[in-house]
Protein backbone atom coordinates (compact mmCIF):
# COMPACT_ATOMS: atom_id res chain seq x y z
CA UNK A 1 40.69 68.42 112.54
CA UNK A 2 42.09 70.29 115.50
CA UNK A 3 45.45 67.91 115.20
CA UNK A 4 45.50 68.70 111.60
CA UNK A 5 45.35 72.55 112.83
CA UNK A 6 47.93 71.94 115.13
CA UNK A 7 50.68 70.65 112.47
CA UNK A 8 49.65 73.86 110.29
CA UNK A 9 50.12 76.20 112.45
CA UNK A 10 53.62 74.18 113.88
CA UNK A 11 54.58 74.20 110.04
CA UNK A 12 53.71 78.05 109.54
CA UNK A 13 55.93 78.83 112.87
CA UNK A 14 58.83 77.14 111.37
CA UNK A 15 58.12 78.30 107.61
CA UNK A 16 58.37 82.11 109.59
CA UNK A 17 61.27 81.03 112.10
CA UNK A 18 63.64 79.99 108.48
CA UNK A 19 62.13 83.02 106.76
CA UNK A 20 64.24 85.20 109.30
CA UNK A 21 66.92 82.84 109.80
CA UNK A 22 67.33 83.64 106.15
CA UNK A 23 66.13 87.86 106.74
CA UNK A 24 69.48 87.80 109.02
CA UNK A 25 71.77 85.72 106.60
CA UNK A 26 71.00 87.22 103.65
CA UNK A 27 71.76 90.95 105.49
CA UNK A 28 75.01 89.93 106.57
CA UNK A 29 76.04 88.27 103.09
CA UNK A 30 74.87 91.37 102.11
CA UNK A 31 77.34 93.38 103.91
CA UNK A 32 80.13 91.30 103.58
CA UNK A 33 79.32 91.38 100.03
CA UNK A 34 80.26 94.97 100.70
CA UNK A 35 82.94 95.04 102.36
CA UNK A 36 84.76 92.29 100.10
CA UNK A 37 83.73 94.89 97.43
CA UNK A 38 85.67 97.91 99.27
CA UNK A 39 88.44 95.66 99.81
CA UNK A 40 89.10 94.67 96.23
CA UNK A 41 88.94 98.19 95.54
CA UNK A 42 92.00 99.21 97.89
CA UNK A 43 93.74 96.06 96.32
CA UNK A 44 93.05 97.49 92.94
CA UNK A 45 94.15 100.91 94.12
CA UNK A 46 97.25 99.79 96.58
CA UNK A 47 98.45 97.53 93.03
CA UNK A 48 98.34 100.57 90.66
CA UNK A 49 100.59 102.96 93.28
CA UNK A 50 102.88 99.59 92.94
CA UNK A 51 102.70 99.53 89.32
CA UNK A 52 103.46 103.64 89.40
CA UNK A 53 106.61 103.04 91.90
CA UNK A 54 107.98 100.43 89.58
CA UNK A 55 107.62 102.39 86.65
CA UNK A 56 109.13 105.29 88.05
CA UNK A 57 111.99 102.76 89.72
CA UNK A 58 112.04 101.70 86.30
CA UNK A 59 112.78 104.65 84.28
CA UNK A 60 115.01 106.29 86.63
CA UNK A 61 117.30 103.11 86.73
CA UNK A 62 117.21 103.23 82.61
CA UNK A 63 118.18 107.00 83.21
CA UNK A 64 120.86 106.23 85.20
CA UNK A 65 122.22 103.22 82.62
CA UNK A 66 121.86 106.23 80.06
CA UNK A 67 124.39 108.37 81.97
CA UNK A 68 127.23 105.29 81.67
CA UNK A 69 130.24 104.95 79.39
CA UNK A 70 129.74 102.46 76.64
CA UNK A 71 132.24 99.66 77.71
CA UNK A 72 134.66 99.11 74.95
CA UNK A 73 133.95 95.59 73.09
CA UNK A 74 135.90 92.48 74.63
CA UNK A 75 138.55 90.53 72.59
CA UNK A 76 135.33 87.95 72.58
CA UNK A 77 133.22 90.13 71.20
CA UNK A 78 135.87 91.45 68.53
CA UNK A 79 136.21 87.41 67.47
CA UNK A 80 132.74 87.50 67.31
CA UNK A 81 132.08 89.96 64.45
């Protein structure tokens, strides 16, 4: 009876010593959880500037094209139509 005790009260120490073993994991998963979450975020924000710049870049070089002289067609091109 008292060895039957014994290998309770053995099992209930390690049933407790995993329960915090787990406590401590699952606070840290929790937190990198976290900051995985605040990372994507910048990600998400650092693409959209990109996006903006190359929009910009984008419209400013069409602006530019805008402002050349149509090239006159090319004895190719005058064959062509």
């Amino acid at each position: 009876m008292i060895s039957e005790f014994h290998q309770l009260s053995e099992k209930i120490g390690q049933l407790a010593e995993l329960t915090h073993a787990l406590r401590r994991e699952n606070v840290e998963l929790r937190l990198r959880a976290k900051d995985l979450q605040s990372e994507s975020e910048d990600l998400k924000r650092q693409n959209a500037e990109l996006q903006q710049r190359i929009d910009e870049a984008h419209r400013r070089v069409a602006a530019l094209l805008e402002k050349f002289p149509a090239l006159p067609p090319s004895p190719q091109d005058k064959e062509l139509a």
